[in-house]
C-alpha atoms as a PDB file:
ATOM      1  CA  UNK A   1     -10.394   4.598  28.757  1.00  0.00           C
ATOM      2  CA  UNK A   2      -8.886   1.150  29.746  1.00  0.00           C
ATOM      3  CA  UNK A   3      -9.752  -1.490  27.051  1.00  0.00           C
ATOM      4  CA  UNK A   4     -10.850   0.802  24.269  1.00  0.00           C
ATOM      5  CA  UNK A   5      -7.731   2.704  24.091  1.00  0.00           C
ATOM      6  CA  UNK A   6      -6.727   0.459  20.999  1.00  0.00           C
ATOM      7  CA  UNK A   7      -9.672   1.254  19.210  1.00  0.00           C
ATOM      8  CA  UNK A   8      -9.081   4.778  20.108  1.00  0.00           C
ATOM      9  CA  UNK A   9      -6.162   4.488  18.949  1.00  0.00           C
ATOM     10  CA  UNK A  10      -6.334   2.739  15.499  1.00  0.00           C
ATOM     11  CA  UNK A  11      -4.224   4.815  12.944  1.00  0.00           C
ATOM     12  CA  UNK A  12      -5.921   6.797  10.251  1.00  0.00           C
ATOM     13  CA  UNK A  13      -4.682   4.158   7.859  1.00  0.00           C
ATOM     14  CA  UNK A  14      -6.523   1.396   8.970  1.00  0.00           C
ATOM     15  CA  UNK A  15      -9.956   3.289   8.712  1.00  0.00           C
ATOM     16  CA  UNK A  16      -9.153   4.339   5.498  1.00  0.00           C
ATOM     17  CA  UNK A  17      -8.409   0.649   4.393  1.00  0.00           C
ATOM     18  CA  UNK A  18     -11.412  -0.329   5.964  1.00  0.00           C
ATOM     19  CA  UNK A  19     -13.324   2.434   4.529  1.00  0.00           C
ATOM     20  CA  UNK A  20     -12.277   2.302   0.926  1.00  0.00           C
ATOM     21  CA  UNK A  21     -12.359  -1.334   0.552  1.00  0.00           C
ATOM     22  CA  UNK A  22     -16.340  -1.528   1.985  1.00  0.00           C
ATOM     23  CA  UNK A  23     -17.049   1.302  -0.288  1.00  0.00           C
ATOM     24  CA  UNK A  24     -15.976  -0.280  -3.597  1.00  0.00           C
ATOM     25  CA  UNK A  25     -17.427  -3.795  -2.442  1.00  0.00           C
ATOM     26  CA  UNK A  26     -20.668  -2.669  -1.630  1.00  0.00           C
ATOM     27  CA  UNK A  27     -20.703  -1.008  -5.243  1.00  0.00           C
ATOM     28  CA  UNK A  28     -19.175  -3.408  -7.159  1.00  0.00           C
ATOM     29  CA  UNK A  29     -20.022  -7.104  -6.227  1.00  0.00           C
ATOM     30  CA  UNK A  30     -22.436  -9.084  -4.770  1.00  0.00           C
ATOM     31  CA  UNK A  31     -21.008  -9.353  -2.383  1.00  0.00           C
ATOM     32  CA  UNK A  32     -20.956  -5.884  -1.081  1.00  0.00           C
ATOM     33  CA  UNK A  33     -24.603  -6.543  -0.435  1.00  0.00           C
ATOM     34  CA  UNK A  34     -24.128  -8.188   2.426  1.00  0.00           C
ATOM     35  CA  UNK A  35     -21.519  -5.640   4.211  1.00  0.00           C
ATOM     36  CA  UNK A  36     -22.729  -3.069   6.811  1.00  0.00           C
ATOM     37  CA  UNK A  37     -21.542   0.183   4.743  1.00  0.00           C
ATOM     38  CA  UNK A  38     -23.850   2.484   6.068  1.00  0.00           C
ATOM     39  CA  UNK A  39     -22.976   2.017   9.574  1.00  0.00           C
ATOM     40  CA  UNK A  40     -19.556   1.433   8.862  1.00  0.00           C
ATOM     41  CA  UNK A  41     -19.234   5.076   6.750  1.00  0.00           C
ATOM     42  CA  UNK A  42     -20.860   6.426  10.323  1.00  0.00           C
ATOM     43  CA  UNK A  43     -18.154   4.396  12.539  1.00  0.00           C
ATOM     44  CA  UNK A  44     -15.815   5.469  10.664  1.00  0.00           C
ATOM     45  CA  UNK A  45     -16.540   9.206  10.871  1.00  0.00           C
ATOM     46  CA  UNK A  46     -16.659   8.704  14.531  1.00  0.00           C
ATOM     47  CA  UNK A  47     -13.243   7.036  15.249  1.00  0.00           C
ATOM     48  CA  UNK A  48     -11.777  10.015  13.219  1.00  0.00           C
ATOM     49  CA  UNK A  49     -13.351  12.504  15.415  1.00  0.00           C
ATOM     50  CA  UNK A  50     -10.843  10.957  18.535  1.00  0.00           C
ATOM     51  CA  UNK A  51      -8.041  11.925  16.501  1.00  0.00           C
ATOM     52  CA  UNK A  52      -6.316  15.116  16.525  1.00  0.00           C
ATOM     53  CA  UNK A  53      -5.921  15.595  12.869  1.00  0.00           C
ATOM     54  CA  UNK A  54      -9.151  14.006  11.977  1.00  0.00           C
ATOM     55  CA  UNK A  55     -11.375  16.672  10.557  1.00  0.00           C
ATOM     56  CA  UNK A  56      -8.183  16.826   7.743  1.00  0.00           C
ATOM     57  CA  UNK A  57      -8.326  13.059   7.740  1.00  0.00           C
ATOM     58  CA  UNK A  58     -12.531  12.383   7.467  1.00  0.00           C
ATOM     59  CA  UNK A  59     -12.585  15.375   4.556  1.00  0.00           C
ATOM     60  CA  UNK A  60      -9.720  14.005   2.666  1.00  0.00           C
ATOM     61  CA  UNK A  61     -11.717  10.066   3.270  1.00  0.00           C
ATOM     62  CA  UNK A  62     -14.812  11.572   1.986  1.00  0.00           C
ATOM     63  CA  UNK A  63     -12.958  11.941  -1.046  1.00  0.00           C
ATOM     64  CA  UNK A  64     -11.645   8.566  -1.286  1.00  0.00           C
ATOM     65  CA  UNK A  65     -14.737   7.398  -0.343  1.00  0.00           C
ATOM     66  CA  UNK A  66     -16.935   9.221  -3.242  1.00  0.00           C
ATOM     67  CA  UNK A  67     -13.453   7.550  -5.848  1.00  0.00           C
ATOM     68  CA  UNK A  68     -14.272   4.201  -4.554  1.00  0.00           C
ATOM     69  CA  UNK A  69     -17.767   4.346  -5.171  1.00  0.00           C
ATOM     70  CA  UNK A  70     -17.810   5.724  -7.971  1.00  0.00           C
ATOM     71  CA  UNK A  71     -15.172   3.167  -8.980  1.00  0.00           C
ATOM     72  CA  UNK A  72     -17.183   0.586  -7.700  1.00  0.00           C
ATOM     73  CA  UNK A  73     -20.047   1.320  -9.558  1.00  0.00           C
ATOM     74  CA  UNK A  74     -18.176   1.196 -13.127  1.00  0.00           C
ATOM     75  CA  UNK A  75     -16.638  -2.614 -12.230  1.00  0.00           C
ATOM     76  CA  UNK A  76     -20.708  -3.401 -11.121  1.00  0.00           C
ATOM     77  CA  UNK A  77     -21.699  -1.539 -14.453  1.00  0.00           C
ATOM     78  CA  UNK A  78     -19.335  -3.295 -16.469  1.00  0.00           C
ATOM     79  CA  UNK A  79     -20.305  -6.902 -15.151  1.00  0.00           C
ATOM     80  CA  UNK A  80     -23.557  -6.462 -15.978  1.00  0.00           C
ATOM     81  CA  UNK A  81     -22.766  -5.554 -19.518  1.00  0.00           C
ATOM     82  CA  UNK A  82     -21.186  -8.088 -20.266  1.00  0.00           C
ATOM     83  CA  UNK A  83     -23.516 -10.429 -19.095  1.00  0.00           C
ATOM     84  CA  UNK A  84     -26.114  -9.029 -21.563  1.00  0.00           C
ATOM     85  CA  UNK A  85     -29.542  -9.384 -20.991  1.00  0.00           C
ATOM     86  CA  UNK A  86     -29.329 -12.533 -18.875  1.00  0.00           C
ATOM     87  CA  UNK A  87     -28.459 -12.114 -14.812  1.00  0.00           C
ATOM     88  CA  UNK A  88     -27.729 -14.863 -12.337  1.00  0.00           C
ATOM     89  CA  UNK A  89     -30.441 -14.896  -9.773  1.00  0.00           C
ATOM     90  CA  UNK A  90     -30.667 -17.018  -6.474  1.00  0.00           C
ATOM     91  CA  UNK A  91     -33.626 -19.362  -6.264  1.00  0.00           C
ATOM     92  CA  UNK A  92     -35.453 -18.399  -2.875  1.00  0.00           C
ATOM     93  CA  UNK A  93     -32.897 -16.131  -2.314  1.00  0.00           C
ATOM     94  CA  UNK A  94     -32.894 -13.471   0.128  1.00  0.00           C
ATOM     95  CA  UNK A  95     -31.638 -10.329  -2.041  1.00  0.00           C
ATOM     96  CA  UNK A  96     -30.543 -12.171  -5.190  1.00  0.00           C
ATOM     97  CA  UNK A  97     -33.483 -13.419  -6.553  1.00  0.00           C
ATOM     98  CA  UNK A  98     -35.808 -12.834  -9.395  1.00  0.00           C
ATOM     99  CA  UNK A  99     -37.716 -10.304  -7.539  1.00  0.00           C
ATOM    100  CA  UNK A 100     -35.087  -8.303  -6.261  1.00  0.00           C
ATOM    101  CA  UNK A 101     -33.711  -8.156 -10.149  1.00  0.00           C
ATOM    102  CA  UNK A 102     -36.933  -7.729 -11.830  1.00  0.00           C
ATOM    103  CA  UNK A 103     -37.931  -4.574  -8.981  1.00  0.00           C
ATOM    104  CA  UNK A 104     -34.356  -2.537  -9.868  1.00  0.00           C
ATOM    105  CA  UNK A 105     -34.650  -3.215 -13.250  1.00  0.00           C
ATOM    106  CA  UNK A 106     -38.613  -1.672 -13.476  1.00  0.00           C
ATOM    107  CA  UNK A 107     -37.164   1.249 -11.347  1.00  0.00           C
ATOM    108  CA  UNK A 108     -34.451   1.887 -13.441  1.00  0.00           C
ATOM    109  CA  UNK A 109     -36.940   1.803 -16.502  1.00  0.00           C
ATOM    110  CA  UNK A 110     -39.194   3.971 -15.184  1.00  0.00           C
ATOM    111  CA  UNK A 111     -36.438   6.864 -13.757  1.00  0.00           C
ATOM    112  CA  UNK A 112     -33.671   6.120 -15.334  1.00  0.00           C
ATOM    113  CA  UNK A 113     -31.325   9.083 -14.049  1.00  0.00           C
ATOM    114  CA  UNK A 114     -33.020   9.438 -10.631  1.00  0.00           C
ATOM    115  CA  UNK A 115     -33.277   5.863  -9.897  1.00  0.00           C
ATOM    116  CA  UNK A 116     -29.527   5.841  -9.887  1.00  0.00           C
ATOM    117  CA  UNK A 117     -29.120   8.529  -7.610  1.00  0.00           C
ATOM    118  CA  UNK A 118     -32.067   7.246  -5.004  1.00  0.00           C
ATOM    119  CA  UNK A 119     -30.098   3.834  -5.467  1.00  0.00           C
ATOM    120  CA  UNK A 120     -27.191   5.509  -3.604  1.00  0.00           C
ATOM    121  CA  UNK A 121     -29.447   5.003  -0.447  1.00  0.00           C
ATOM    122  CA  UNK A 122     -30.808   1.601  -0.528  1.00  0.00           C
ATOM    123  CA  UNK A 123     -28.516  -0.533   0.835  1.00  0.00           C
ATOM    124  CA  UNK A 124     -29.261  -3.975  -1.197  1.00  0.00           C
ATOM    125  CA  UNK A 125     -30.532  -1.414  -4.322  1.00  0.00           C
ATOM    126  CA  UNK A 126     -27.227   0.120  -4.458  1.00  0.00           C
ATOM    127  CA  UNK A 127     -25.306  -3.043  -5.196  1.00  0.00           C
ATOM    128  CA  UNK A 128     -27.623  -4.481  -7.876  1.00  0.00           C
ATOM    129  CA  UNK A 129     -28.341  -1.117  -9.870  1.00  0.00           C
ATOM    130  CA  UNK A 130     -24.808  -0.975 -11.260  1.00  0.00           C
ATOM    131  CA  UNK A 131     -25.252  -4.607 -13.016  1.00  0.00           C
ATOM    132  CA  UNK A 132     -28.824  -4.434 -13.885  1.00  0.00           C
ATOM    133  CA  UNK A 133     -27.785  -0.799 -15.386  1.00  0.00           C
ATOM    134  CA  UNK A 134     -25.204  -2.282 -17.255  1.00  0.00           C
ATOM    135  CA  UNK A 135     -27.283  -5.695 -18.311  1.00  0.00           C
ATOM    136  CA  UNK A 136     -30.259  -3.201 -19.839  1.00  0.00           C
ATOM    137  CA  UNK A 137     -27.590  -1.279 -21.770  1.00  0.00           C
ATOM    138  CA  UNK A 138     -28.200   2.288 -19.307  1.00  0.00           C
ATOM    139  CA  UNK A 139     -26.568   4.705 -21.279  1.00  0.00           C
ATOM    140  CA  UNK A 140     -23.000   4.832 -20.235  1.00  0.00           C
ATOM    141  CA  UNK A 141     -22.427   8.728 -19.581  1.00  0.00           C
ATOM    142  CA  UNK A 142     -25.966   9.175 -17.831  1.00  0.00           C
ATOM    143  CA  UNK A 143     -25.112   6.183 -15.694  1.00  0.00           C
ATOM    144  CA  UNK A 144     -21.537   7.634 -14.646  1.00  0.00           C
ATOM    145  CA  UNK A 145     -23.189  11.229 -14.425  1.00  0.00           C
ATOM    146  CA  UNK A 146     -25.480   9.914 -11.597  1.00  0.00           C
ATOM    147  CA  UNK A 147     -23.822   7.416  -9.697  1.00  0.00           C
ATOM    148  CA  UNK A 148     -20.910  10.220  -9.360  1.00  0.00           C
ATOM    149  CA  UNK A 149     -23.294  12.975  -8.170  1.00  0.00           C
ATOM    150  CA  UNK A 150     -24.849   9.772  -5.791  1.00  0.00           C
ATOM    151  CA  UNK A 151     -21.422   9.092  -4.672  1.00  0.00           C
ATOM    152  CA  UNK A 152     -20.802  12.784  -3.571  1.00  0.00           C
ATOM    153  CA  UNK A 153     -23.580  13.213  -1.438  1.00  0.00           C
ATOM    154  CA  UNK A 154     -24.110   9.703  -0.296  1.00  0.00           C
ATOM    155  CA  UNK A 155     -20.353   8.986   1.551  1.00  0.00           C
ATOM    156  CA  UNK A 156     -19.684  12.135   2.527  1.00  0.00           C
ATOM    157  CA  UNK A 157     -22.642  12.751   4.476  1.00  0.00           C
ATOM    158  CA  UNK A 158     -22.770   9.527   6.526  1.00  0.00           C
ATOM    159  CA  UNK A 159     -18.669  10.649   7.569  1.00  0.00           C
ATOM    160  CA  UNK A 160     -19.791  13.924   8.120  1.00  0.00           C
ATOM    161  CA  UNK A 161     -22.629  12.846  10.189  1.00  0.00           C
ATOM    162  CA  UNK A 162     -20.325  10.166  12.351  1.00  0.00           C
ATOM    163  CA  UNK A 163     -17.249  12.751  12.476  1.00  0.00           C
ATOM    164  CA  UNK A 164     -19.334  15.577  13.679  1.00  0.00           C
ATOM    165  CA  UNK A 165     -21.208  13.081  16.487  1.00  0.00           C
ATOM    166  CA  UNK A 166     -18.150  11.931  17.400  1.00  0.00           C
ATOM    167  CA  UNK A 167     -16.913  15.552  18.084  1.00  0.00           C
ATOM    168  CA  UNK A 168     -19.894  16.077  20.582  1.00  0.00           C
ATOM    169  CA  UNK A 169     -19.187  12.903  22.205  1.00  0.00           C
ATOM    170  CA  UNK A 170     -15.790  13.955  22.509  1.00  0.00           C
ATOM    171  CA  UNK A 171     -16.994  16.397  24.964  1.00  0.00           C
ATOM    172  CA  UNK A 172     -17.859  13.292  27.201  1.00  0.00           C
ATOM    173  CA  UNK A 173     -14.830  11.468  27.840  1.00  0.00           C
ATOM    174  CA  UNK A 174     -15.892   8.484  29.287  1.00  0.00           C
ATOM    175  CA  UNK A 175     -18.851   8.086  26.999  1.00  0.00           C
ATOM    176  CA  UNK A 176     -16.433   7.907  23.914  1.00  0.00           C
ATOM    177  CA  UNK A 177     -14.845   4.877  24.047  1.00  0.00           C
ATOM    178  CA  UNK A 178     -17.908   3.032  24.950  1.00  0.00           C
ATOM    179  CA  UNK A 179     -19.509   4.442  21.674  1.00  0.00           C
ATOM    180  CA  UNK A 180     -17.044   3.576  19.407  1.00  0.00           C
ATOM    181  CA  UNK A 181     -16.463  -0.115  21.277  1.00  0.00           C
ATOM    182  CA  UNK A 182     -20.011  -1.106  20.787  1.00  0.00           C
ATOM    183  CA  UNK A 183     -19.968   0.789  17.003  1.00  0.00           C
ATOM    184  CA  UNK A 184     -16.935  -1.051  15.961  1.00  0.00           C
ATOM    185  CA  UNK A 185     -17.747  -4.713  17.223  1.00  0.00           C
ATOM    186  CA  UNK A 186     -21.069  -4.289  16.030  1.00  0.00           C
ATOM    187  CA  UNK A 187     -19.743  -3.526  12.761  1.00  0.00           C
ATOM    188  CA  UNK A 188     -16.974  -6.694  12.892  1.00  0.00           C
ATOM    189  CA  UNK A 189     -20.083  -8.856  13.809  1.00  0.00           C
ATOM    190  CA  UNK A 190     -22.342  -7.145  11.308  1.00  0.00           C
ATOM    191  CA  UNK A 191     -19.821  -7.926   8.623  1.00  0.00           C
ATOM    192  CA  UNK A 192     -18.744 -11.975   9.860  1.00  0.00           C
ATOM    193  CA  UNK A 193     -22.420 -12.509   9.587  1.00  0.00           C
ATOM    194  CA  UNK A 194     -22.772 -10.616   6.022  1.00  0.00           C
ATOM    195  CA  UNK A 195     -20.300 -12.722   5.061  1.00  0.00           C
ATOM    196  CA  UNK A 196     -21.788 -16.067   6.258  1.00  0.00           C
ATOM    197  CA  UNK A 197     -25.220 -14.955   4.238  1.00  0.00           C
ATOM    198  CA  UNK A 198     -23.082 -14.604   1.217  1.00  0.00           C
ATOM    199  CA  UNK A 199     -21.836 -17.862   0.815  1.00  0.00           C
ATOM    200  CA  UNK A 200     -25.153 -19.088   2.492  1.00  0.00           C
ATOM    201  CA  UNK A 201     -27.086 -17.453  -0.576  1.00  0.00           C
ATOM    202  CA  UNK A 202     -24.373 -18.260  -3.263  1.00  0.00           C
ATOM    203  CA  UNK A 203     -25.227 -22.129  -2.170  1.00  0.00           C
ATOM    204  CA  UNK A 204     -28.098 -21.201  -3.437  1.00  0.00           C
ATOM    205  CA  UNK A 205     -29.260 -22.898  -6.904  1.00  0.00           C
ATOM    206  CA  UNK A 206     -28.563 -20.472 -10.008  1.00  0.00           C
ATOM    207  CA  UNK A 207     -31.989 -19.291 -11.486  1.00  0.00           C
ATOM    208  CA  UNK A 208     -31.498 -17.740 -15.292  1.00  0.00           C
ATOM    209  CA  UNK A 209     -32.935 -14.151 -14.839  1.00  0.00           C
ATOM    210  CA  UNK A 210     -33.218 -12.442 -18.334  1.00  0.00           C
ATOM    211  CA  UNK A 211     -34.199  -9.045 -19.017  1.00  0.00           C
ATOM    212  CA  UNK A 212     -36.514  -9.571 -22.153  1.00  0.00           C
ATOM    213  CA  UNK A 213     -38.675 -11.798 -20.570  1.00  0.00           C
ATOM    214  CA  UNK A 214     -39.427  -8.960 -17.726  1.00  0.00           C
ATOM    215  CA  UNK A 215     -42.526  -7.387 -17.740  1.00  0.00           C
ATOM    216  CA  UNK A 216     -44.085  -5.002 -20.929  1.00  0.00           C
ATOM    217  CA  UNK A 217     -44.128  -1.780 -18.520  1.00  0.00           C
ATOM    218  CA  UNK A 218     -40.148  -2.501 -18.117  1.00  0.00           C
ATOM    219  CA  UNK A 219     -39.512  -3.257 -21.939  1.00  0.00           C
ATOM    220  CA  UNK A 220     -41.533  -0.757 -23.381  1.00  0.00           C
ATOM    221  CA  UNK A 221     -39.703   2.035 -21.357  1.00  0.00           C
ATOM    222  CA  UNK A 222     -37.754   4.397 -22.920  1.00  0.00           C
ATOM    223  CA  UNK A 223     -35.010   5.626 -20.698  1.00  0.00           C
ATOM    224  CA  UNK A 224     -32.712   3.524 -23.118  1.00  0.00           C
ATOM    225  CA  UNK A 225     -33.024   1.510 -26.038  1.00  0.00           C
ATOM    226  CA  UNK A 226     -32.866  -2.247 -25.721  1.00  0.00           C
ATOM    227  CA  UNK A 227     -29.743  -3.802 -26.859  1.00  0.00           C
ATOM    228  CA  UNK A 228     -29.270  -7.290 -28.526  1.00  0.00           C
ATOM    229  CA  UNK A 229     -25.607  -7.843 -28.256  1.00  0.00           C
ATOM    230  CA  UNK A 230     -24.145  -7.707 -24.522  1.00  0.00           C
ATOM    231  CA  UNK A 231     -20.909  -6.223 -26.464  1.00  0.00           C
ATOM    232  CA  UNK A 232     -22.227  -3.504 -27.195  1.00  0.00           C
END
């Protein structure tokens, strides 16, 4: 196994760091939406599968995993309530731009309690629902209800999917390490370069993006009343 045998090796401890903390980025903060969380749930699945104990370990991380996001997804809901109606957008951003915004916000209008759980699989979707949720005044309990029955079949499947992988690749000893080298550096380069769009769209100039001047279809919805105060 030569070179790979410390990524073999990596304790459970330091996927589970690595796992947890993409989780509740990616559902939190903006700038989750530039991390590689898919592909990093699937890595991660995969590196537990060259562990003795890891089908305990990648069950007992799918739970942490569904905590985090469902964590996540109350500190992105609470954000955007207390921003009230009015969201920071990116002018000629790439993902955080009036667009972007205005296209959650119409999907959350028109499917309220499904367009949270479809959320759960679009990548740059699943970072901005939580604010724009909380910005339109979502109801609270229908918002948690969803993004918790998101979060249990969204992480767990993707670790499932890389653990179970891994086990067949386990079968081919010399194909192993190769897999997980190329997963895992693609995954530190994936998430260098996520973090260099970040600050490269954050540079950006703020653009006011407010939620009453959106379009009638979105405002006349009626998933959930408007709201006028952003503490409520």
């Amino acid at each position: 196994m030569g070179s790979f045998d410390p990524l073999l090796s990596a304790g459970p401890a330091l996927v589970w760091t690595v796992v947890l903390t993409f989780v509740f980025l990616e559902c939190a903060v903006i700038l989750g939406l530039f991390l590689p969380g898919d592909s990093m749930l699937v890595t991660a699945g995969i590196v537990m599968a060259s562990h003795a104990s890891g089908e305990a370990h990648v069950w007992a991380l799918s739970v942490g995993a569904m905590v985090a996001a469902i964590a996540g997804n109350q500190v992105g809901y609470v954000i955007g309530q207390r921003a009230g109606h009015h969201l920071v957008a990116r002018k000629d951003g790439r993902y955080i731009n009036v667009r972007n915004l205005q296209r959650v916000a119409e999907l959350l209008h028109r499917h309220g309690f499904v367009a949270v759980l479809v959320a759960r699989w679009i990548p740059w979707v699943r970072t901005l629902c939580p604010s724009v949720a909380g910005a339109a005044g979502m109801d609270h309990r229908k918002f948690t209800v969803a993004s918790t029955i998101g979060a249990i079949v969204w992480a767990p499947v993707l670790l499932l999917i890389g653990y179970y992988a891994g086990s067949f690749l386990e079968r081919v000893q010399w194909l192993m390490p190769i897999v997980i080298g190329t997963l895992v550096v693609g995954l530190i380069v994936g998430t260098v370069l996520g973090v260099r769009h970040y600050r490269q769209e954050m540079s950006r100039p703020a653009e006011d993006f407010d939620l009453d001047d959106a379009p009638t279809v979105v405002l006349e919805a009626q998933h959930w009343p408007r709201i006028t105060d952003p503490r409520h």
